[in-house]
N, C-alpha and C. Protein backbone atom coordinates (compact mmCIF):
# COMPACT_ATOMS: atom_id res chain seq x y z
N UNK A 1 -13.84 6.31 -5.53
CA UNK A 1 -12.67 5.48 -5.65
C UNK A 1 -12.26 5.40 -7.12
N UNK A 2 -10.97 5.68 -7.45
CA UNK A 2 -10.01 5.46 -8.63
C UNK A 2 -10.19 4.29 -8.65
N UNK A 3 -10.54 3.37 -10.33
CA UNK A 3 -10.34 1.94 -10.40
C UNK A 3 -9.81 2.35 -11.79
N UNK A 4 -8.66 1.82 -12.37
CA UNK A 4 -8.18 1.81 -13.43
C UNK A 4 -8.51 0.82 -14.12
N UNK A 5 -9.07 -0.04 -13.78
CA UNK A 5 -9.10 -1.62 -15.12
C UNK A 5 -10.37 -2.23 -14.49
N UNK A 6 -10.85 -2.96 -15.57
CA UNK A 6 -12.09 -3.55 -15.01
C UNK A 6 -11.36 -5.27 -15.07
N UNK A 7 -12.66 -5.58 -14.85
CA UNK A 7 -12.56 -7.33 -14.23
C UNK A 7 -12.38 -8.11 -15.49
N UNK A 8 -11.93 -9.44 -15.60
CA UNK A 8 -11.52 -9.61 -17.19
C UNK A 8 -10.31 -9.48 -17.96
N UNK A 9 -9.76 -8.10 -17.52
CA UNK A 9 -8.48 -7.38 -18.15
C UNK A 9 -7.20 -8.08 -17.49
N UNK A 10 -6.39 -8.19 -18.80
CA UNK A 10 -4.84 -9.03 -17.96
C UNK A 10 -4.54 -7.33 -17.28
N UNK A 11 -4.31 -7.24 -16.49
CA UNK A 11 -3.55 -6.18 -15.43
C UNK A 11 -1.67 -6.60 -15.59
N UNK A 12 -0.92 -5.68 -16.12
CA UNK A 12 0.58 -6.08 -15.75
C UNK A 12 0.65 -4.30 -15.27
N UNK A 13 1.77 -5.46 -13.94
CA UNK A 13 1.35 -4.42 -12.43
C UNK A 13 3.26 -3.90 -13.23
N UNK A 14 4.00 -4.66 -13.41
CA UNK A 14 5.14 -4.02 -13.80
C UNK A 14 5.12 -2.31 -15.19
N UNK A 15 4.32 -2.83 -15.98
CA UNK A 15 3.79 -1.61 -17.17
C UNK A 15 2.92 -0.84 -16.18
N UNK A 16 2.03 -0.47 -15.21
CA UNK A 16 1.86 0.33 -14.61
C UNK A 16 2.90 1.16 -13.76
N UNK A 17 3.73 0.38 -12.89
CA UNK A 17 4.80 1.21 -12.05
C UNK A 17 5.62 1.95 -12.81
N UNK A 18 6.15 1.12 -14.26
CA UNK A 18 6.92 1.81 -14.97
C UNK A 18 6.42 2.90 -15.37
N UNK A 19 4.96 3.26 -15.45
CA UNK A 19 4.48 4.74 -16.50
C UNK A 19 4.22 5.79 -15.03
N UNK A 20 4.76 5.35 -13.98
CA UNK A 20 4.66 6.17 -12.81
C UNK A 20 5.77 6.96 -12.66
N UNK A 21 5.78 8.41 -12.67
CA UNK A 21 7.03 9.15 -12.59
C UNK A 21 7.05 9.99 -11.28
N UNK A 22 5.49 10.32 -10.89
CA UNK A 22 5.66 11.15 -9.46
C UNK A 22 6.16 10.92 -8.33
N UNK A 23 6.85 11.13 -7.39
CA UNK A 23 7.33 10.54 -5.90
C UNK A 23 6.20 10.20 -4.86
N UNK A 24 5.19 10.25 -5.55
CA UNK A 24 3.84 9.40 -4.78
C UNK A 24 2.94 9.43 -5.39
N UNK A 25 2.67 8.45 -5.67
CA UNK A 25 1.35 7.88 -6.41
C UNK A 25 0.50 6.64 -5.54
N UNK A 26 -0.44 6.66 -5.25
CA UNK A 26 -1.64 5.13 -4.97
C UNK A 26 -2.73 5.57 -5.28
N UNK A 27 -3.02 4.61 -5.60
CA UNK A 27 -4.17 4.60 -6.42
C UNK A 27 -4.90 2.80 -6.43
N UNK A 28 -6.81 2.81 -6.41
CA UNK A 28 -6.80 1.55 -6.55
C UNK A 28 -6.59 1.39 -7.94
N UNK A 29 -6.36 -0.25 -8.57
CA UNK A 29 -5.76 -0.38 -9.42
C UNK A 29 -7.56 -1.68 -10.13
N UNK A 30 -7.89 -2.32 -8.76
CA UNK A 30 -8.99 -3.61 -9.35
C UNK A 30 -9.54 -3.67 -7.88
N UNK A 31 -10.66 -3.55 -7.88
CA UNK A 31 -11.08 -4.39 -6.39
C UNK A 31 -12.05 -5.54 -6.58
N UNK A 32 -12.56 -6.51 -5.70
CA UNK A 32 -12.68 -8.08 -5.93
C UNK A 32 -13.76 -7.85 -4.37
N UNK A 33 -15.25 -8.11 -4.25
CA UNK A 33 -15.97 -7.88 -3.62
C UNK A 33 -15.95 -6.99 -2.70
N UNK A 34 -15.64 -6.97 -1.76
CA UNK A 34 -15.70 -5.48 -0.71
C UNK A 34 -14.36 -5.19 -0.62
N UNK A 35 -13.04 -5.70 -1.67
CA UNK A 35 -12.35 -5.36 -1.19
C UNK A 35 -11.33 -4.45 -2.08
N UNK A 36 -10.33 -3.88 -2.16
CA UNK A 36 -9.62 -3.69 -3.20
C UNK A 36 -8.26 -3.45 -3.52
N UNK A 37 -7.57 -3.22 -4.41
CA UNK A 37 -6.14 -3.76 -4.73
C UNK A 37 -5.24 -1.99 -4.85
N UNK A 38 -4.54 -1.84 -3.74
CA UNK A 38 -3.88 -0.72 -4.59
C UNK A 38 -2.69 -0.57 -5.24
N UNK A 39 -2.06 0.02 -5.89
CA UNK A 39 -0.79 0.31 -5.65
C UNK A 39 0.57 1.76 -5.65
N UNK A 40 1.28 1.52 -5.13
CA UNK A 40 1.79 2.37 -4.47
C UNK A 40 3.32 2.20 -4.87
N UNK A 41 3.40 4.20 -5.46
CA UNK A 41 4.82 3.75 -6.03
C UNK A 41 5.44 5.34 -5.34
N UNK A 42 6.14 5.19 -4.60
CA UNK A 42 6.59 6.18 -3.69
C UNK A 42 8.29 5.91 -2.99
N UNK A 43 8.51 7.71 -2.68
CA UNK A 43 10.04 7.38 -2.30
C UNK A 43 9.62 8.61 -1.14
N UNK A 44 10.28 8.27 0.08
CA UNK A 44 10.15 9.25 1.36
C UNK A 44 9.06 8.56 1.96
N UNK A 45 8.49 9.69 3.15
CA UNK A 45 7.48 9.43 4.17
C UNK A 45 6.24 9.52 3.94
N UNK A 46 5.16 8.33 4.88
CA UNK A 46 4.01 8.61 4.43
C UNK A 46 3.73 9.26 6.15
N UNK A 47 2.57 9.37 6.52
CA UNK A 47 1.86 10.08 7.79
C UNK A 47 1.78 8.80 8.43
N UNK A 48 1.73 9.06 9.77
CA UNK A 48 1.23 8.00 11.18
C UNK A 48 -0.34 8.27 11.07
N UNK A 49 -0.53 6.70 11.09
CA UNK A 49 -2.30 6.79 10.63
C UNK A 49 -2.34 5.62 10.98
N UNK A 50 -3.92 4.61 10.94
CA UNK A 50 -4.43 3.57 11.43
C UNK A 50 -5.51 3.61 10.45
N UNK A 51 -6.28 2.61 10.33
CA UNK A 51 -7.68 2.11 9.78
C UNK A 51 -8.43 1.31 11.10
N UNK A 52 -9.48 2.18 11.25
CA UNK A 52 -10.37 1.42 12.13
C UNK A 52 -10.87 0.42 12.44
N UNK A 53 -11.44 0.14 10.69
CA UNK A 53 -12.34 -0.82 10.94
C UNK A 53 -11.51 -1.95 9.40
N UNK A 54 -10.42 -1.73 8.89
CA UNK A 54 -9.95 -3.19 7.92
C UNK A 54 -8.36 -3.03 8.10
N UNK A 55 -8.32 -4.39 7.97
CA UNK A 55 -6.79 -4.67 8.23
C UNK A 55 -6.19 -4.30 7.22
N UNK A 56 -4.57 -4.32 6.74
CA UNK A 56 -4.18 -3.92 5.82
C UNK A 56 -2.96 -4.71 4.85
N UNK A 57 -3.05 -5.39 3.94
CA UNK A 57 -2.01 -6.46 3.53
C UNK A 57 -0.70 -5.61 2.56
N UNK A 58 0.06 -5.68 2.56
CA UNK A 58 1.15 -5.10 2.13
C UNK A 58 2.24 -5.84 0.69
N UNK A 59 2.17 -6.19 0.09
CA UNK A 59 3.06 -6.93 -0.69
C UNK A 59 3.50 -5.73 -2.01
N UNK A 60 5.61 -6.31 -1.25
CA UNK A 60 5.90 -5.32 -2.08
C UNK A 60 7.02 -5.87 -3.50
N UNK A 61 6.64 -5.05 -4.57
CA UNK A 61 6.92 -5.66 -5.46
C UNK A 61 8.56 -5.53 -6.55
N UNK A 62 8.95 -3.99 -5.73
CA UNK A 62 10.03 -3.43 -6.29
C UNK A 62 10.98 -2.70 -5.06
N UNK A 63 12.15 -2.47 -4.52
CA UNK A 63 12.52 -1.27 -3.71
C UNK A 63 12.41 -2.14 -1.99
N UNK A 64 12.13 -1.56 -1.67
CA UNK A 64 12.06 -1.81 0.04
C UNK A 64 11.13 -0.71 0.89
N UNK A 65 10.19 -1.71 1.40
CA UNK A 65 9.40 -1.07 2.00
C UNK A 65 9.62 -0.48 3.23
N UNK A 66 9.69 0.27 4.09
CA UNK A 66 9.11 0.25 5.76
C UNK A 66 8.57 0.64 6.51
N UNK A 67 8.10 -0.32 7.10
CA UNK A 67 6.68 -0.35 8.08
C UNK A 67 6.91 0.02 9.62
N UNK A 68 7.00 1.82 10.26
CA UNK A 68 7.47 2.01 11.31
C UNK A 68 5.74 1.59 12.06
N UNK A 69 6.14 1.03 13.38
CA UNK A 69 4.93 0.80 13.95
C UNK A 69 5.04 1.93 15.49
N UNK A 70 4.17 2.15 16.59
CA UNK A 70 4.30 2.73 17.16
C UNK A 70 4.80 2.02 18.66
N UNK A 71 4.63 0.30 18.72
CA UNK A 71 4.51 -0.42 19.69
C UNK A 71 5.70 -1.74 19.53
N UNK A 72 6.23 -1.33 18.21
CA UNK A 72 7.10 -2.33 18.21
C UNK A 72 8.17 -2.11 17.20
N UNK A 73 9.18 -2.32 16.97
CA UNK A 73 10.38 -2.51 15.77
C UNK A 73 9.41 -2.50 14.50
N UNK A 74 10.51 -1.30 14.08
CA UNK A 74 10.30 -0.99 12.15
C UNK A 74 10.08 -2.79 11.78
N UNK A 75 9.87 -2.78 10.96
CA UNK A 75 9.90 -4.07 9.33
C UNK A 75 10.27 -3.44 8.53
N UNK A 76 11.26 -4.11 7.71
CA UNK A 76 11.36 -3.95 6.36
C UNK A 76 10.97 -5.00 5.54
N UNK A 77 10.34 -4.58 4.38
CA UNK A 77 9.79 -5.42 3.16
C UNK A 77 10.70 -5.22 1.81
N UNK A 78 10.97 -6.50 1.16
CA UNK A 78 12.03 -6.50 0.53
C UNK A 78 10.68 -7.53 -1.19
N UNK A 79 11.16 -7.19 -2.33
CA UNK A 79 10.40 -7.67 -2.98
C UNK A 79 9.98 -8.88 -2.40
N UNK A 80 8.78 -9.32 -2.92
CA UNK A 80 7.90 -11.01 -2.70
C UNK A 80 7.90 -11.11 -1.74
N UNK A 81 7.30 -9.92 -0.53
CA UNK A 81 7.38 -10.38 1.17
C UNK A 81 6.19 -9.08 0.99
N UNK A 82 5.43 -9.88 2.18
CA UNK A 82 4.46 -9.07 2.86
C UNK A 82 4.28 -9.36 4.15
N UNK A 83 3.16 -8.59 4.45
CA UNK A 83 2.56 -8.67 6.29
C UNK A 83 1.38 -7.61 6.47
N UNK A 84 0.62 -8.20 6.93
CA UNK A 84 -0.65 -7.77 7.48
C UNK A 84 -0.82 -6.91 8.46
N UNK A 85 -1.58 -5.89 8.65
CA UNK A 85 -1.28 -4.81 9.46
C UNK A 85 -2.65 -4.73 9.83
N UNK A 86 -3.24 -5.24 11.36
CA UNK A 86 -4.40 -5.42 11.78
C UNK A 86 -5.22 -4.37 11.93
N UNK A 87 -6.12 -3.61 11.78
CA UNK A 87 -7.35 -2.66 12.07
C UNK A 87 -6.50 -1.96 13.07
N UNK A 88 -6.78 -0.47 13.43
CA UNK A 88 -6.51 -0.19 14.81
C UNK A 88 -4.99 0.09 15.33
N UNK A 89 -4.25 -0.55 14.46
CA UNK A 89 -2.08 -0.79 14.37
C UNK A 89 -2.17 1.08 13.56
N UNK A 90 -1.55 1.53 15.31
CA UNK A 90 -0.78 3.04 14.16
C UNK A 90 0.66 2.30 13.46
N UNK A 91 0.39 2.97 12.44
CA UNK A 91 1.96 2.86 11.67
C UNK A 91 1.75 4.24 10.97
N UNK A 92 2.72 3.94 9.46
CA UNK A 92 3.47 4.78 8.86
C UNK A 92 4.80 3.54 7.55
N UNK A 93 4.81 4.29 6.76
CA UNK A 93 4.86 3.51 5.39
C UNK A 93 5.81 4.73 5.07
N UNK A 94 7.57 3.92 4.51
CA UNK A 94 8.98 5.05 4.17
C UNK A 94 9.19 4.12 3.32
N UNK A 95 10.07 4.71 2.27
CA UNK A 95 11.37 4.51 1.24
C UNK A 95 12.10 5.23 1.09
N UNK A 96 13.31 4.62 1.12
CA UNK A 96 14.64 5.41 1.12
C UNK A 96 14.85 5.73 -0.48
N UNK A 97 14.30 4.45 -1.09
CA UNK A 97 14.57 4.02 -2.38
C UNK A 97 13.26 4.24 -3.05
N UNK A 98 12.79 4.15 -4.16
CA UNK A 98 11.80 4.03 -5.28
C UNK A 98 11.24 2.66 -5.14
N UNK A 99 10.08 2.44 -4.37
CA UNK A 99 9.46 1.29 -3.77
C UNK A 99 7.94 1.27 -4.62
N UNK A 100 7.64 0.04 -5.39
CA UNK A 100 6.46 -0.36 -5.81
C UNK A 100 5.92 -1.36 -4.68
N UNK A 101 4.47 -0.95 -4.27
CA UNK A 101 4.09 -1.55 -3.48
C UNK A 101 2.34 -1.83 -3.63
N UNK A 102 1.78 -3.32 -3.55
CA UNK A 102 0.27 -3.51 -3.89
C UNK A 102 -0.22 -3.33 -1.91
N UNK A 103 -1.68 -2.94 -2.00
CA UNK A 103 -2.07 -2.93 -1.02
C UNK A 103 -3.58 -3.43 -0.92
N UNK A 104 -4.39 -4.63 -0.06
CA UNK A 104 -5.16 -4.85 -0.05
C UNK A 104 -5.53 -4.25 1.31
N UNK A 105 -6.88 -4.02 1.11
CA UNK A 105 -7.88 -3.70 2.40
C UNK A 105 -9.53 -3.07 2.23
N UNK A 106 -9.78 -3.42 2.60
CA UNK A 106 -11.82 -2.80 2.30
C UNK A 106 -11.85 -1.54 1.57
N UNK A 107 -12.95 -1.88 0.76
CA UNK A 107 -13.28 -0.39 -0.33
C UNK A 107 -13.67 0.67 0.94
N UNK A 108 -14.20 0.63 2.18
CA UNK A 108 -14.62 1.90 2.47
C UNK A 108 -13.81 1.91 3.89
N UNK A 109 -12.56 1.57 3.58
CA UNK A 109 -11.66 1.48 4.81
C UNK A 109 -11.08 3.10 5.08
N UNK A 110 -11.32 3.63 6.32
CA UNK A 110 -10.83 4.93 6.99
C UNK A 110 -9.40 5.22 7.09
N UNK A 111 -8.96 6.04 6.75
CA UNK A 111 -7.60 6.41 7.31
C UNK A 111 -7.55 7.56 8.57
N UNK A 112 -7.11 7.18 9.62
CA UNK A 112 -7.34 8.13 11.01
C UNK A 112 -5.73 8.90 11.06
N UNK A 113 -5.32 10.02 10.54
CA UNK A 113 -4.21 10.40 10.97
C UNK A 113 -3.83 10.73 12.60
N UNK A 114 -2.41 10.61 12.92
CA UNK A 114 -1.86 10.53 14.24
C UNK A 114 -0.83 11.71 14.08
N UNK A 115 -1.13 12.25 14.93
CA UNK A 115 0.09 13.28 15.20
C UNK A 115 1.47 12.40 15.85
């Protein structure tokens, strides 16, 4: 696991997104007992996938997020809004736009891709 900063350190999550130029980047950024912090600065599609065994918290900080699910209506996330995405939930993660986004969920959490 990528950890960029240790414990202690002021973290400004804005001076990170800004030195991000690729159309996808995540990466963890700090994690805090079993768990850890990512973030995610991306424009277009991610893959239909699930985590088995940890849920997944979403808070987005720049752009607009969205969260296609397989069982129910897209979400969109708009800065200072999140939502939890339970163990086991296929989704899939788009921007139309240049979206900064933090992500919590377990250091040894699985990603199961879905066709």
């Amino acid at each position: 696991m990528e950890t960029s900063h240790s414990k202690r350190e002021v973290v400004n999550l804005d001076q990170i997104s800004q030195n991000i130029q690729e159309q996808y980047r995540n990466f963890v950024i700090n994690d805090v007992n079993e768990s850890c912090l990512r973030i995610a600065v991306f424009t277009g599609d991610y893959k239909w996938h699930y985590h088995s065994k940890s849920d997944e918290l979403f808070i987005v900080l720049e752009g607009e997020l969205l969260i296609d699910f397989k069982d129910r209506e897209t979400v969109s996330l708009k800065p200072h809004e999140m939502i939890t995405i339970p163990a086991g939930v296929i989704h899939r993660t788009r921007a139309n736009v240049r979206t900064v986004n933090l992500c919590f969920e377990h250091m040894d959490a699985d990603t199961v891709d879905v066709e």
